[in-house]
N, C-alpha and C. Protein backbone atom coordinates (compact mmCIF):
# COMPACT_ATOMS: atom_id res chain seq x y z
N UNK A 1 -2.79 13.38 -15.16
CA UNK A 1 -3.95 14.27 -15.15
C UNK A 1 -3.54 15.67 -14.72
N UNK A 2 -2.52 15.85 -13.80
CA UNK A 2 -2.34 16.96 -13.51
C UNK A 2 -1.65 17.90 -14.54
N UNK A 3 -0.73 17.41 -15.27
CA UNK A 3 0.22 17.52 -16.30
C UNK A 3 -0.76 18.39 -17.39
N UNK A 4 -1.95 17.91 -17.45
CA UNK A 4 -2.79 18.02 -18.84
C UNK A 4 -4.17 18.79 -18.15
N UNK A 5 -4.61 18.62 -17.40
CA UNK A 5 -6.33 19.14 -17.02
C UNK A 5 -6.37 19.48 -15.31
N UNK A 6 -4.56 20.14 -14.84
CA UNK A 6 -4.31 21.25 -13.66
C UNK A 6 -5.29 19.92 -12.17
N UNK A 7 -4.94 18.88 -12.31
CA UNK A 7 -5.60 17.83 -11.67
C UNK A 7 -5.07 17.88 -10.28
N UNK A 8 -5.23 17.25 -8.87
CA UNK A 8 -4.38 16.78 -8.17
C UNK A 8 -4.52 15.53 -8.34
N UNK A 9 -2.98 14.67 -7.81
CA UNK A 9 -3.53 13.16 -7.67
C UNK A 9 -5.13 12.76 -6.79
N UNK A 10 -5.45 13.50 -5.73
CA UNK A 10 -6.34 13.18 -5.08
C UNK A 10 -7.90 13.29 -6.05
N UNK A 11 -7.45 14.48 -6.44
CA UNK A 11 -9.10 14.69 -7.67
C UNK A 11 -8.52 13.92 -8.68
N UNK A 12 -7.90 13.50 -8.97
CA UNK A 12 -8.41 12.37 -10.03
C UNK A 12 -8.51 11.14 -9.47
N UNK A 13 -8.11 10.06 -8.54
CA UNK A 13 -8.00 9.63 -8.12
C UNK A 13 -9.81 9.38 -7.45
N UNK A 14 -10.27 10.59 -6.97
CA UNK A 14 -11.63 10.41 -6.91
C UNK A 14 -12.57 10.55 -8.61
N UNK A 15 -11.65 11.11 -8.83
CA UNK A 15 -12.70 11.46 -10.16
C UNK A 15 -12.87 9.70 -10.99
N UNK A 16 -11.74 8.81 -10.78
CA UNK A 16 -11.54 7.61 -11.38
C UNK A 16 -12.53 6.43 -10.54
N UNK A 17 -12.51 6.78 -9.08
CA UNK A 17 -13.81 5.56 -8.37
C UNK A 17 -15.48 6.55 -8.40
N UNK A 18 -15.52 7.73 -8.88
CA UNK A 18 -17.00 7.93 -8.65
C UNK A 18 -16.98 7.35 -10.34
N UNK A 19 -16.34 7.21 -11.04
CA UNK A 19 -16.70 7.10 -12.64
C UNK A 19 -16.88 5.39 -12.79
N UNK A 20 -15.99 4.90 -11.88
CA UNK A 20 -15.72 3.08 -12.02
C UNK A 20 -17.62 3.13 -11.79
N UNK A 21 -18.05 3.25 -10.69
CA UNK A 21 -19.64 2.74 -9.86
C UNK A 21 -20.67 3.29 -10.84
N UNK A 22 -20.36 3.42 -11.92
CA UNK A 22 -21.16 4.90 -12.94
C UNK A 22 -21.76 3.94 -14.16
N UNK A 23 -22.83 3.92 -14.35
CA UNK A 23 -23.44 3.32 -15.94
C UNK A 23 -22.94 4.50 -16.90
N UNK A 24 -22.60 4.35 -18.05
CA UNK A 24 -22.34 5.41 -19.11
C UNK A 24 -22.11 5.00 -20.34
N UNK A 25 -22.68 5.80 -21.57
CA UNK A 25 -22.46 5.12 -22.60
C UNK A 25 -21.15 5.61 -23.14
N UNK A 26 -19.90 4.40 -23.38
CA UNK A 26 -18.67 5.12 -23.62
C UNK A 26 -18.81 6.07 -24.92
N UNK A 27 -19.34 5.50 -26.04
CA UNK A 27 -19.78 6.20 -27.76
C UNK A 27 -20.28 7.74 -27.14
N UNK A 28 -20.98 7.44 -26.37
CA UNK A 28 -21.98 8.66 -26.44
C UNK A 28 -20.59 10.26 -25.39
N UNK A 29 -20.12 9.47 -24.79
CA UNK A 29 -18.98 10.36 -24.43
C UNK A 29 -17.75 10.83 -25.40
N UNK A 30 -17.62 9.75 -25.74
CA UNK A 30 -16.30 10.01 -26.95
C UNK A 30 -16.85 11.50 -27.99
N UNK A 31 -17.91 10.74 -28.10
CA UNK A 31 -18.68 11.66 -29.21
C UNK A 31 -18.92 12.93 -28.93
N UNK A 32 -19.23 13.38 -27.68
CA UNK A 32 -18.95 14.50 -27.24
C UNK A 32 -17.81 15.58 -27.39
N UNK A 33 -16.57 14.56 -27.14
CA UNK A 33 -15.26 14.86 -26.48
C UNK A 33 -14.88 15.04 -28.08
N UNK A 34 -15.16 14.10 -29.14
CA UNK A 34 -14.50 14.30 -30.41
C UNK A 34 -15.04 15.39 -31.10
N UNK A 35 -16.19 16.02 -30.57
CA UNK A 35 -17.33 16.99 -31.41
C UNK A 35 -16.68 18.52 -30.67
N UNK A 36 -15.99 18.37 -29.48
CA UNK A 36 -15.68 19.31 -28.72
C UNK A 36 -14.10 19.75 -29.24
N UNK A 37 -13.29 18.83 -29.38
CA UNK A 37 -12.30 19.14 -30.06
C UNK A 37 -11.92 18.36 -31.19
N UNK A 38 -12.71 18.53 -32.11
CA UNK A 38 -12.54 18.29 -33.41
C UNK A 38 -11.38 18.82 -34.27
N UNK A 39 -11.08 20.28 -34.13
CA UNK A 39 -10.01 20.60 -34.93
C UNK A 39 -8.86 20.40 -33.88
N UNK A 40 -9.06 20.40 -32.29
CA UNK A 40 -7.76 20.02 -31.64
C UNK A 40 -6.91 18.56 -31.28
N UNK A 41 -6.69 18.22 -32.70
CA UNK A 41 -5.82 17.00 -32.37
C UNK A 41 -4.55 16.61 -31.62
N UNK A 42 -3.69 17.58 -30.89
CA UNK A 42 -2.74 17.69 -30.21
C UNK A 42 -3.51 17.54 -28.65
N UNK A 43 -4.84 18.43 -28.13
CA UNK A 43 -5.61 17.62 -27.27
C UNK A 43 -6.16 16.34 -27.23
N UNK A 44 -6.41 16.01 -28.34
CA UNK A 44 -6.91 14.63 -28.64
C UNK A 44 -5.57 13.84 -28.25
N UNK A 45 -4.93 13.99 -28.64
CA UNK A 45 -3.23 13.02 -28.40
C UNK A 45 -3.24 13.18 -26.78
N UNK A 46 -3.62 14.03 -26.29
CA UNK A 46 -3.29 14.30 -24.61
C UNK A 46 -4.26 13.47 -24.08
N UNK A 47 -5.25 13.55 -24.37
CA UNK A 47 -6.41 12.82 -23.96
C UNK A 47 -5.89 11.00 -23.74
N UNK A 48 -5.76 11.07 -25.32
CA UNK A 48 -5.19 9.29 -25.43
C UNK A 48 -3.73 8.59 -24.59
N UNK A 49 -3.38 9.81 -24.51
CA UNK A 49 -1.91 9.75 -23.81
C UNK A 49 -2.13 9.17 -22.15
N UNK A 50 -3.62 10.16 -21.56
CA UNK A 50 -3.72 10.06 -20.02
C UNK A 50 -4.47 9.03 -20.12
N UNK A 51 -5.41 8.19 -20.72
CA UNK A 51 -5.81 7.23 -20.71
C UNK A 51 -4.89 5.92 -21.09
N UNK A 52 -4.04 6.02 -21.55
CA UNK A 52 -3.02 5.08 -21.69
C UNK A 52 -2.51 4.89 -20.21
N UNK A 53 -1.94 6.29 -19.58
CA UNK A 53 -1.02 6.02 -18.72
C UNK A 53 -2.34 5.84 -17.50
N UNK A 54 -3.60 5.32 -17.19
CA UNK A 54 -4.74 4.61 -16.51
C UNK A 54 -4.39 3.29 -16.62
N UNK A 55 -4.46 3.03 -18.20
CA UNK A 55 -4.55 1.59 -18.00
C UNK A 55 -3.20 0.85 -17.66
N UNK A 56 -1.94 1.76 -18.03
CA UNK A 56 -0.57 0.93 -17.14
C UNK A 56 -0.87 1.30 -15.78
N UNK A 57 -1.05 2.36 -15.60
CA UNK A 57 -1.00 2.42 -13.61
C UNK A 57 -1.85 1.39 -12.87
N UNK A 58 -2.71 0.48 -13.79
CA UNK A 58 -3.20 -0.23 -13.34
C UNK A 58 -3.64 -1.21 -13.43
N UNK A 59 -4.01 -2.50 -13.26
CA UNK A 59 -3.64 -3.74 -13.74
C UNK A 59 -4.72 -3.74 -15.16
N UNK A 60 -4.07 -4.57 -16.31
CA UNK A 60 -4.27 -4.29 -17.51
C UNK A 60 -4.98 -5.68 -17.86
N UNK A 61 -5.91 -5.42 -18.34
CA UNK A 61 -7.07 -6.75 -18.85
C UNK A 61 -7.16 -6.65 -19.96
N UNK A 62 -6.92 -7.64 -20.31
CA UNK A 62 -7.17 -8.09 -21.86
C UNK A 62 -8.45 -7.20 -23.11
N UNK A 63 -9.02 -6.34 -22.61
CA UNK A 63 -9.91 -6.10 -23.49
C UNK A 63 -9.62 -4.22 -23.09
N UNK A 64 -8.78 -3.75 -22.51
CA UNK A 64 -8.28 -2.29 -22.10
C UNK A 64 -7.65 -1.73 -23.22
N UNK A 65 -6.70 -2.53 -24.06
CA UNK A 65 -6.43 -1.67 -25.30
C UNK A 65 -7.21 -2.15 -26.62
N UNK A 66 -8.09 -2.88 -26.39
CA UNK A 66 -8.80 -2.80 -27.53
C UNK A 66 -10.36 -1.30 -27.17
N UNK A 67 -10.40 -1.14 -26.22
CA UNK A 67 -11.21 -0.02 -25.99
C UNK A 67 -10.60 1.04 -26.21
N UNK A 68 -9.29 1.43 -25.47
CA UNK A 68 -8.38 2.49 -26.20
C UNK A 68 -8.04 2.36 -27.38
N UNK A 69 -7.96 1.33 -28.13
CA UNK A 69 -8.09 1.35 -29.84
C UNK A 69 -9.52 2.12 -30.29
N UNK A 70 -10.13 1.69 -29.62
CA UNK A 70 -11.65 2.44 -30.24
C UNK A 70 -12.03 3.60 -29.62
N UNK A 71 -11.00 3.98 -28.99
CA UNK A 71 -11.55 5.53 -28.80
C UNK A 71 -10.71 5.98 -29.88
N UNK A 72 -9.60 6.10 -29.55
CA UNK A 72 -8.74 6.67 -30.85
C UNK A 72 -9.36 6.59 -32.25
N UNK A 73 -9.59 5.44 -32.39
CA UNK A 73 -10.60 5.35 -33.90
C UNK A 73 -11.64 6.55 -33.84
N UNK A 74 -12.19 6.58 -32.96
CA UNK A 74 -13.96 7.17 -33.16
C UNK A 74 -13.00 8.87 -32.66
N UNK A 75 -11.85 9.25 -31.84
CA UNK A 75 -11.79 10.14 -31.70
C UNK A 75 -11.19 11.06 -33.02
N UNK A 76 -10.24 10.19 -33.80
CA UNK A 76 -9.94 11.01 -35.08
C UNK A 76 -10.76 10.46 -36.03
N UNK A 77 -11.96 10.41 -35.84
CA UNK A 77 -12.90 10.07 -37.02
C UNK A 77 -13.41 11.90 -38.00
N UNK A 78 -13.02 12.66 -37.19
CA UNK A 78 -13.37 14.42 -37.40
C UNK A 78 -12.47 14.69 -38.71
């Protein structure tokens, strides 16, 4: 996170447990995020990149890369 969106470990780190306790519709975010950078697919790759390296930093459940499959889908859907 820091690498990509000037983060500290500590702010993201909070930014990751106020988001866990959080109702949200994932579609309705993506959709945002894909409508926001639509022509920037090299952000889009950064994006998918720091969410990858979430789900290794942390224990990995069976249904984690099929959600990161479907963001990627819905994010280069533009």
């Amino acid at each position: 996170m820091g690498q990509n969106f000037d983060c500290s470990h500590e702010e993201a780190k909070a930014f990751l447990e106020s988001i866990m306790d959080t109702e949200y519709d994932l579609d309705e975010h993506v959709s945002i995020i894909n409508k926001a950078l639509c022509e920037d697919k090299l952000s889009k790759l950064h994006l998918l990149e720091q969410i990858n390296h979430m789900i290794y930093s942390d224990n990995i459940a069976p249904d984690d890369y099929k959600v990161f499959e479907d963001i990627k889908n819905k994010l280069f859907e533009c």
